[in-house]
Every structure is written in structure tokens, then in C-alpha cells.
C-alpha atoms as a PDB file:
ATOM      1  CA  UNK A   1       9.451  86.773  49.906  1.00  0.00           C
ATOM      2  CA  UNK A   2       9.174  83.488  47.934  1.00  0.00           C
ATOM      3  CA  UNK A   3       9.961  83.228  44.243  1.00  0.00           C
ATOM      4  CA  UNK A   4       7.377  80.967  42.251  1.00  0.00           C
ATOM      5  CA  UNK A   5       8.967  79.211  39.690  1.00  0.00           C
ATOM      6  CA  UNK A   6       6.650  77.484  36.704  1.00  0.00           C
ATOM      7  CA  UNK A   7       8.020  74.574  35.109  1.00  0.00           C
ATOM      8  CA  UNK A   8       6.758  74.569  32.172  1.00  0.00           C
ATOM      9  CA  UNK A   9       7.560  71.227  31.306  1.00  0.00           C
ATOM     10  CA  UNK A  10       5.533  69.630  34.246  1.00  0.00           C
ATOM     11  CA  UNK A  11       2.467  71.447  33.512  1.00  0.00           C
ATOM     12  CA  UNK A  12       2.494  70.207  29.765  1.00  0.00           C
ATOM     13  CA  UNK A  13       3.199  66.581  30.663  1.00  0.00           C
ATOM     14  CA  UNK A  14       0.164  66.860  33.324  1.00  0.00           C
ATOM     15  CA  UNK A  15      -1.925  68.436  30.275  1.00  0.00           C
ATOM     16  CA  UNK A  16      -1.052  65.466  28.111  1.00  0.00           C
ATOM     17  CA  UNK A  17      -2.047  63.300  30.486  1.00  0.00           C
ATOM     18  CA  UNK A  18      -5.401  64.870  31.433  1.00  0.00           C
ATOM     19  CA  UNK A  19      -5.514  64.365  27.263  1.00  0.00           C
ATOM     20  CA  UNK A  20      -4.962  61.439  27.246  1.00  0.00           C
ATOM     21  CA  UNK A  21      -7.283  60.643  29.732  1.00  0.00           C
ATOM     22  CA  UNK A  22     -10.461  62.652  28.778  1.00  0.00           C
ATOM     23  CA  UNK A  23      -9.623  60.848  25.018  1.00  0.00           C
ATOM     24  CA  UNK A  24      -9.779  56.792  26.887  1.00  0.00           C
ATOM     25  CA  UNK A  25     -12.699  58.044  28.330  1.00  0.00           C
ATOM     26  CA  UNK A  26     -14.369  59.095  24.835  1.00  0.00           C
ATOM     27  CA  UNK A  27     -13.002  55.627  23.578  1.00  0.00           C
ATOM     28  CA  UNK A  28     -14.208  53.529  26.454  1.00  0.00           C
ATOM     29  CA  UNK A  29     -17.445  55.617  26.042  1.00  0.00           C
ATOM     30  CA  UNK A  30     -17.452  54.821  21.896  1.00  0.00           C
ATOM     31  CA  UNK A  31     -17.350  51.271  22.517  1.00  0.00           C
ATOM     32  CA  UNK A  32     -20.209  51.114  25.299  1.00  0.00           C
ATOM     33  CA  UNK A  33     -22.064  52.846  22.635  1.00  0.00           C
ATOM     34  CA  UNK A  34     -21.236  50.495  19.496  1.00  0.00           C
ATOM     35  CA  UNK A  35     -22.136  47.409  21.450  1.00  0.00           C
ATOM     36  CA  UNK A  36     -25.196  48.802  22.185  1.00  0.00           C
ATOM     37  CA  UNK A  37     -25.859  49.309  18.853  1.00  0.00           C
ATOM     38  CA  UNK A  38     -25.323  46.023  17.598  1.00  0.00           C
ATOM     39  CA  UNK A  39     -27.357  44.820  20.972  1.00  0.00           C
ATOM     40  CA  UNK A  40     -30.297  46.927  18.921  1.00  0.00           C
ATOM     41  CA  UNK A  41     -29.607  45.541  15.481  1.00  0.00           C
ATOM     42  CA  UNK A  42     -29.732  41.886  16.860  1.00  0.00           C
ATOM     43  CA  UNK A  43     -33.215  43.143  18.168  1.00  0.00           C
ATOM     44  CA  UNK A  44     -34.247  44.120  14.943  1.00  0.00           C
ATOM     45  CA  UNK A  45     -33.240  41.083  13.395  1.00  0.00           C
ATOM     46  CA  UNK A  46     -35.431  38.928  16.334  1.00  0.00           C
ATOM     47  CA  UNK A  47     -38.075  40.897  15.522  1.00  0.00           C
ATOM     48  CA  UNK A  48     -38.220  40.623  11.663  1.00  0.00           C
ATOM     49  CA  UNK A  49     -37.849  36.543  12.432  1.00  0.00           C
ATOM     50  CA  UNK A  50     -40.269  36.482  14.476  1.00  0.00           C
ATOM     51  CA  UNK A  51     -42.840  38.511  11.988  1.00  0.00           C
ATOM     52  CA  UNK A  52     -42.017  36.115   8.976  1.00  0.00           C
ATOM     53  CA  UNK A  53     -42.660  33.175  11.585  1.00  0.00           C
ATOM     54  CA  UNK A  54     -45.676  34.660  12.531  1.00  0.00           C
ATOM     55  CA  UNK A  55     -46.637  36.005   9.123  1.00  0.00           C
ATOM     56  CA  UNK A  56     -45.799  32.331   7.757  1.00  0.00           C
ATOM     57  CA  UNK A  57     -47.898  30.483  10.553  1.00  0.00           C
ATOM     58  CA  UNK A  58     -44.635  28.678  11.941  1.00  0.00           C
ATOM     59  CA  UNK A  59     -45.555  29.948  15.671  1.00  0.00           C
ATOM     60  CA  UNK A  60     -49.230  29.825  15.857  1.00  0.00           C
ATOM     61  CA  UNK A  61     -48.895  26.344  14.336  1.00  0.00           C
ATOM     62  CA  UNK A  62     -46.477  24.632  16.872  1.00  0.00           C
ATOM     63  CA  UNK A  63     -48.685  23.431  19.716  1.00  0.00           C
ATOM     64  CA  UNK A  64     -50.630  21.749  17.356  1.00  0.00           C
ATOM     65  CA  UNK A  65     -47.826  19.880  16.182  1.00  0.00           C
ATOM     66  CA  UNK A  66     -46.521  19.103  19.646  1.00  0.00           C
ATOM     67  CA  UNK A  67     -50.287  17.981  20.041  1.00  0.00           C
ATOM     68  CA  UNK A  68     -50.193  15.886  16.717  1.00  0.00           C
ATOM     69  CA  UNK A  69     -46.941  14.417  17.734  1.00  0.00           C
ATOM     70  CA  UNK A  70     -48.243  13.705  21.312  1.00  0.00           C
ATOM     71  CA  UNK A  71     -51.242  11.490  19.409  1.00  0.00           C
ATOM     72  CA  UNK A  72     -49.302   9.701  16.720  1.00  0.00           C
ATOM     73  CA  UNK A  73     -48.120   7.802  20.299  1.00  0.00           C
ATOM     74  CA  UNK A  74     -47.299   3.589  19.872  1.00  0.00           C
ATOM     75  CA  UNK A  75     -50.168   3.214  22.471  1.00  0.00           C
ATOM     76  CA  UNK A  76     -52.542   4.437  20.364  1.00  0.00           C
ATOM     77  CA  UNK A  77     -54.754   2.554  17.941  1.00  0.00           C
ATOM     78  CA  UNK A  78     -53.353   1.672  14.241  1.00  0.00           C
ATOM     79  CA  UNK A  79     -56.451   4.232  13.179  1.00  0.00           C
ATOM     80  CA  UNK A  80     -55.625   6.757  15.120  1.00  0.00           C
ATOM     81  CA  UNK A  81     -51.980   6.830  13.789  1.00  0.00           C
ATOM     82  CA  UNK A  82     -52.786   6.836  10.759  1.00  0.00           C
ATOM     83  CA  UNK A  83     -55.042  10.089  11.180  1.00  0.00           C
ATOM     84  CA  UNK A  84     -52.187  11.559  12.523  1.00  0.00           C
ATOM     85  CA  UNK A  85     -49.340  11.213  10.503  1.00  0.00           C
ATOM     86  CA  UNK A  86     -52.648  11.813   7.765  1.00  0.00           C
ATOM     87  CA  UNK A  87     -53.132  15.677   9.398  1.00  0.00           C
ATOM     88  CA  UNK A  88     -48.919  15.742  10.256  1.00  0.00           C
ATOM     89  CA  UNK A  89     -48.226  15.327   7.013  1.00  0.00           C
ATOM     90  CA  UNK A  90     -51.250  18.344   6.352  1.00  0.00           C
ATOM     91  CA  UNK A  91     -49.493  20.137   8.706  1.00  0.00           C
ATOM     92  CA  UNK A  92     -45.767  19.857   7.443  1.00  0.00           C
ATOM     93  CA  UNK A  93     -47.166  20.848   3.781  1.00  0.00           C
ATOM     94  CA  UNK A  94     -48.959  23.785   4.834  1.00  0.00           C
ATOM     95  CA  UNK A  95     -45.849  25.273   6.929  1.00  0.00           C
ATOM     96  CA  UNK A  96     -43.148  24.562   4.637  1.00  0.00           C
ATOM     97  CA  UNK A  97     -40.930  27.378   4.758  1.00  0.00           C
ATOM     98  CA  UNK A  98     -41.554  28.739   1.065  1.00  0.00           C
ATOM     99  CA  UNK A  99     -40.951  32.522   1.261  1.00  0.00           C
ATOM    100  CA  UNK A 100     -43.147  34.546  -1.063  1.00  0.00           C
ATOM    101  CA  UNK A 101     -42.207  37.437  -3.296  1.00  0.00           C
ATOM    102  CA  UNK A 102     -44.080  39.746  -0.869  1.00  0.00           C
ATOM    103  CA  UNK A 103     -41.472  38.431   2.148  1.00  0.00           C
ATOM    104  CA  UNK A 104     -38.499  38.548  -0.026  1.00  0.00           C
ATOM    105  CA  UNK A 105     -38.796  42.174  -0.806  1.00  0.00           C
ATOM    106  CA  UNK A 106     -39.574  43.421   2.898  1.00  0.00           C
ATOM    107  CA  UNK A 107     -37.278  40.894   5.001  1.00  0.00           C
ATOM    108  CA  UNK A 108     -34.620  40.857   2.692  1.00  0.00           C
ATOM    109  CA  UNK A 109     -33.364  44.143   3.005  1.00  0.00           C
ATOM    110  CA  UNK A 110     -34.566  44.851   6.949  1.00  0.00           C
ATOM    111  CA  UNK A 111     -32.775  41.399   7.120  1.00  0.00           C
ATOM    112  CA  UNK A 112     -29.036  42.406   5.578  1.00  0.00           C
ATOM    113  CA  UNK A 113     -29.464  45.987   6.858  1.00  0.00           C
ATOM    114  CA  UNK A 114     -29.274  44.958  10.466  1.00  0.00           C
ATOM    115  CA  UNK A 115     -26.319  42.749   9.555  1.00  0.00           C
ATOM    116  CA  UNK A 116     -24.968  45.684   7.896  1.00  0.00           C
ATOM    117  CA  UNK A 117     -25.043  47.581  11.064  1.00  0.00           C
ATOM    118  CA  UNK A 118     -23.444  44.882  12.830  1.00  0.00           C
ATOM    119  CA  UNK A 119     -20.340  44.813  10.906  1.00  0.00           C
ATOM    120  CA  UNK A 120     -20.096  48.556  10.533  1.00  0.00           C
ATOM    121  CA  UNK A 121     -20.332  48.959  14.139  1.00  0.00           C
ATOM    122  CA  UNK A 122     -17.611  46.225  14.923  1.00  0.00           C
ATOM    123  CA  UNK A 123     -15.687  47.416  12.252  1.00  0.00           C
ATOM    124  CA  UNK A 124     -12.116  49.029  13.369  1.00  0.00           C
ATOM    125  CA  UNK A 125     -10.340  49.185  16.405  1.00  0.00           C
ATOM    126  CA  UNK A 126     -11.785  50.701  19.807  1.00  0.00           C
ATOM    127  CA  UNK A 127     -10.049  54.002  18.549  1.00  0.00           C
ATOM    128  CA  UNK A 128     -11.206  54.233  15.059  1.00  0.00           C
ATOM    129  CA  UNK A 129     -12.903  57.559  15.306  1.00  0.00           C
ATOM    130  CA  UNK A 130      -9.027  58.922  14.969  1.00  0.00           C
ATOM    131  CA  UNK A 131      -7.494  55.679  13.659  1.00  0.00           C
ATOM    132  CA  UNK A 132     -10.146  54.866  10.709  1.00  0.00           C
ATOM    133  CA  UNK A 133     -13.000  57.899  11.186  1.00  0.00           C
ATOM    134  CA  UNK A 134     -14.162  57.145   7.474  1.00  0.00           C
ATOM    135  CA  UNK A 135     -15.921  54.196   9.197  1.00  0.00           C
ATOM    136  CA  UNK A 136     -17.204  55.814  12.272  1.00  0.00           C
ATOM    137  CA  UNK A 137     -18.986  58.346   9.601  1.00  0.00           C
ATOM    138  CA  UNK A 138     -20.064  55.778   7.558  1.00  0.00           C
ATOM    139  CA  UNK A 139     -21.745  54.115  10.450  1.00  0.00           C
ATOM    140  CA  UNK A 140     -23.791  57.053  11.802  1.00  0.00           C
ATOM    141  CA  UNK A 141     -25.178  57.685   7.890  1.00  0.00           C
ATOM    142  CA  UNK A 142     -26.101  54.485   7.373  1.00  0.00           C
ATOM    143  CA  UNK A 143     -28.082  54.057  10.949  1.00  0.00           C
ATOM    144  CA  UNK A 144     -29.484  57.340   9.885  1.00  0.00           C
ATOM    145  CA  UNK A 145     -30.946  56.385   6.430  1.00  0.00           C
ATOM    146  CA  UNK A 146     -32.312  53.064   7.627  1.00  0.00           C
ATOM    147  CA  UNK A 147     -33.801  54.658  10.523  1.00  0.00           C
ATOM    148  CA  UNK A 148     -35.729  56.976   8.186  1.00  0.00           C
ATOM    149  CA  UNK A 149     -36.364  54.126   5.757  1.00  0.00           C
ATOM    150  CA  UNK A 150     -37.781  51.944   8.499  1.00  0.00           C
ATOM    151  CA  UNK A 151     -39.839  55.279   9.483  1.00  0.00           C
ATOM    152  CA  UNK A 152     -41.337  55.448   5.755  1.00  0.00           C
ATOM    153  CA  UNK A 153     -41.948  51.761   6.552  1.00  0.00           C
ATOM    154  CA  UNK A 154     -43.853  52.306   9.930  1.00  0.00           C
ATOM    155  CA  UNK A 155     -46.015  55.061   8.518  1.00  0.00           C
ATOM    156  CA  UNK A 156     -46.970  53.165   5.224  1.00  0.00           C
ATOM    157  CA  UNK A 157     -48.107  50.232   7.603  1.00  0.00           C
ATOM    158  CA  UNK A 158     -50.054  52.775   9.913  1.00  0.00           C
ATOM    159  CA  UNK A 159     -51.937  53.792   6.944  1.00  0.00           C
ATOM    160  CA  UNK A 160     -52.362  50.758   5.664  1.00  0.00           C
ATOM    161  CA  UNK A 161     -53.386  49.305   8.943  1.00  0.00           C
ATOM    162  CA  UNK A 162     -51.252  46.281   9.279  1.00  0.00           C
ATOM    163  CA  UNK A 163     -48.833  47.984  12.061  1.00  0.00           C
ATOM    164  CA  UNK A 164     -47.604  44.697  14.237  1.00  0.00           C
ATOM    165  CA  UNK A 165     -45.444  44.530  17.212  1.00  0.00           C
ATOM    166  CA  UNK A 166     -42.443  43.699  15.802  1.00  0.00           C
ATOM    167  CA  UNK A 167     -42.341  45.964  12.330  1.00  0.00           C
ATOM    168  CA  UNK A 168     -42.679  48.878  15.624  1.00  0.00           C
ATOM    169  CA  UNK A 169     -39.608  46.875  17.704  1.00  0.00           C
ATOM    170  CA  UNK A 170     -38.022  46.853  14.314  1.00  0.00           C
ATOM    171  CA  UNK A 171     -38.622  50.740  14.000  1.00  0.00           C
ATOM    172  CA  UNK A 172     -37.634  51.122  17.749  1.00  0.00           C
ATOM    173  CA  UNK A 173     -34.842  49.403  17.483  1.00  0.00           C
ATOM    174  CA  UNK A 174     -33.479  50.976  14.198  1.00  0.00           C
ATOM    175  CA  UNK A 175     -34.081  54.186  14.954  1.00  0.00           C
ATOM    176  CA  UNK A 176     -32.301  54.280  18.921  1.00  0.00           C
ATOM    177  CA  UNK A 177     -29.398  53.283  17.181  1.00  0.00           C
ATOM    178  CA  UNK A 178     -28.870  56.720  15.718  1.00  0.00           C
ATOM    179  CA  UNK A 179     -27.956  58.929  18.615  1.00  0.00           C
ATOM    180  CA  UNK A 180     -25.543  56.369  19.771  1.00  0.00           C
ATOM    181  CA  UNK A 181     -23.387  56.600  16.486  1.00  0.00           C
ATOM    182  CA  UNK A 182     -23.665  60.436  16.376  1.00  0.00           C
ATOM    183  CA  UNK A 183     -20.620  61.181  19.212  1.00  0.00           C
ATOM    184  CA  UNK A 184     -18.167  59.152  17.642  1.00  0.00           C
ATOM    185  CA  UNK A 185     -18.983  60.227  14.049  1.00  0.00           C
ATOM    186  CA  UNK A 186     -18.660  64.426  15.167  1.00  0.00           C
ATOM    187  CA  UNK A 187     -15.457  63.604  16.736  1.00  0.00           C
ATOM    188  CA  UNK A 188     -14.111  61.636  13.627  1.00  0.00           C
ATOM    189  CA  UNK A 189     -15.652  64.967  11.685  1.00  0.00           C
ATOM    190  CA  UNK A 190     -13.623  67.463  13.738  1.00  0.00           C
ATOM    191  CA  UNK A 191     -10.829  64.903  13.370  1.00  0.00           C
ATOM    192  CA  UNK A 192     -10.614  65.434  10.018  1.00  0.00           C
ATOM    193  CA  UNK A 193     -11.606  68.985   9.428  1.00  0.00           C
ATOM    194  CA  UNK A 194      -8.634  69.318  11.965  1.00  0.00           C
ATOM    195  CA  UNK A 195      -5.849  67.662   9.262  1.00  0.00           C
END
């Protein structure tokens, strides 16, 4: 008959290191996750460019410049030049970039709340939901109240019917971010409900 002997040493260092393990995972995990949600804020902030382009007539209005350009060509007659540096001119007047009050106070804030989210999401070290979890908890509220802002946003545009493209992207965007923060923000919770 054999004796079994437990070291109980062994089997707590092997605990520790499944630990330790199962938390690198959670980290490794965290930081897939942040990056992706600064991949989504840098989506959002495409998007609301490429609105106020739109909305501004910068895009619609740039193969006609290339075509304008393309005229105003040596070759051509003095006449013709001067028509189109007449309508170039026209054209550089019209799409100045002046932004209106109505721009300002939409693209403004959509505009630093993405960069927001950037910074909050690269904020800390790749184990700040133990090292800092103040910011981890921080991030996840914030993505959560701009995601329902941007919501309010989407369904006053629906009912106003001026819903585009890229206010939904925007919306998309803004509001995918929020399950990503939500792991690392409970485990920074439990961290400190556990002090």
C-alpha cells in the first residue's frame, strides 16, 4: 500500500500560475478590445469629416475643379483661360471652408467626443483595470453616454428625415464601442469592491 503525500506548496505555486495566466489572458484580451475601440472612434471621426465635406459641397465639388483645372491648360486660348480662372475663382469662393453655427454645434462635440474616446481608451498601462481601474470605469461610462447621445441624435434625424450614411456609421460606430469597454470596467468594479 502506497502513501500519497500532498505538497501543499506545489499545488499553490501551480494555482498561482494558472492565476497568473487566466489574468495575461484577460489583459491580452483588454487590449484587443481597447484598440478596437479606438479603430471605431477613428471611424466615427471619418464619418463626421466626411458629412461636413459633403454637407459643405467640398466632395461633390472636386471633379469639377479637376475639370476647371484641366481647361485653364497653356494650350488653350487667352479666352478660354480667362473663363476659367473667371468660374475657379467662383468655385474657390463658394467652397471656402467657413463652418456655420449649425456645423459648429453638431461636429464639434461628435468631433472631440471621439477624440475623447481615443485617449481614454489608450490611457494607462495594458493592466490598468487593476493598476488604474478609475480609468477603465471612466471609459465604459463615457462610451455609454455618447452612445445614447448619438442614439437621441439618430432618432431626432429619423424624424426629421435627414438620416445620412455617415450620422448612422457615426451611430454604428459609437455605439459598438460599448460592449467592448464593459469586461474591463466589471473587472476593475470587482477590483475595487474587493479592497
Amino acid at each position: 500500500m502506497s502513501v500519497i503525500t500532498i505538497d501543499r506548496d506545489e499545488i499553490n505555486r501551480q494555482l498561482s500560475e494558472i492565476e497568473d495566466a487566466q489574468r495575461e489572458r484577460e489583459h491580452r484580451g483588454d487590449m484587443r478590445r481597447r484598440r478596437a475601440v479606438q479603430g471605431l472612434a477613428a471611424v466615427g471621426l471619418l464619418s463626421e469629416a466626411a458629412r461636413e465635406a459633403y454637407r459643405r459641397e467640398v466632395l461633390p465639388s472636386l471633379p469639377s475643379a479637376r475639370f476647371l483645372l484641366e481647361s485653364a491648360h497653356p494650350r488653350s486660348s487667352e479666352a478660354d483661360r480667362r473663363a476659367g480662372a473667371a468660374i475657379l475663382d467662383a468655385y474657390r469662393w463658394k467652397t471656402t471652408m467657413r463652418p456655420s453655427r449649425e456645423s459648429l454645434h453638431r461636429s464639434a462635440p461628435i468631433t472631440s467626443s471621439h477624440a475623447a474616446t481615443i485617449a481614454l481608451s489608450a490611457a494607462g498601462g495594458e493592466r490598468r483595470a487593476d493598476e488604474s481601474p478609475w480609468i477603465s470605469i471612466a471609459s465604459a461610462g463615457f462610451s455609454a453616454i455618447r452612445a445614447v447621445a448619438v442614439g437621441r441624435q439618430v432618432l431626432e434625424d429619423i424624424e426629421d428625415g435627414h438620416l445620412d450614411v455617415f450620422t448612422t456609421l457615426n451611430a454604428v460606430a459609437s455605439i459598438a464601442a460599448v460592449p467592448l469597454t464593459m469586461p474591463e470596467a466589471m473587472r476593475a468594479m470587482r477590483g475595487l469592491l474587493a479592497r
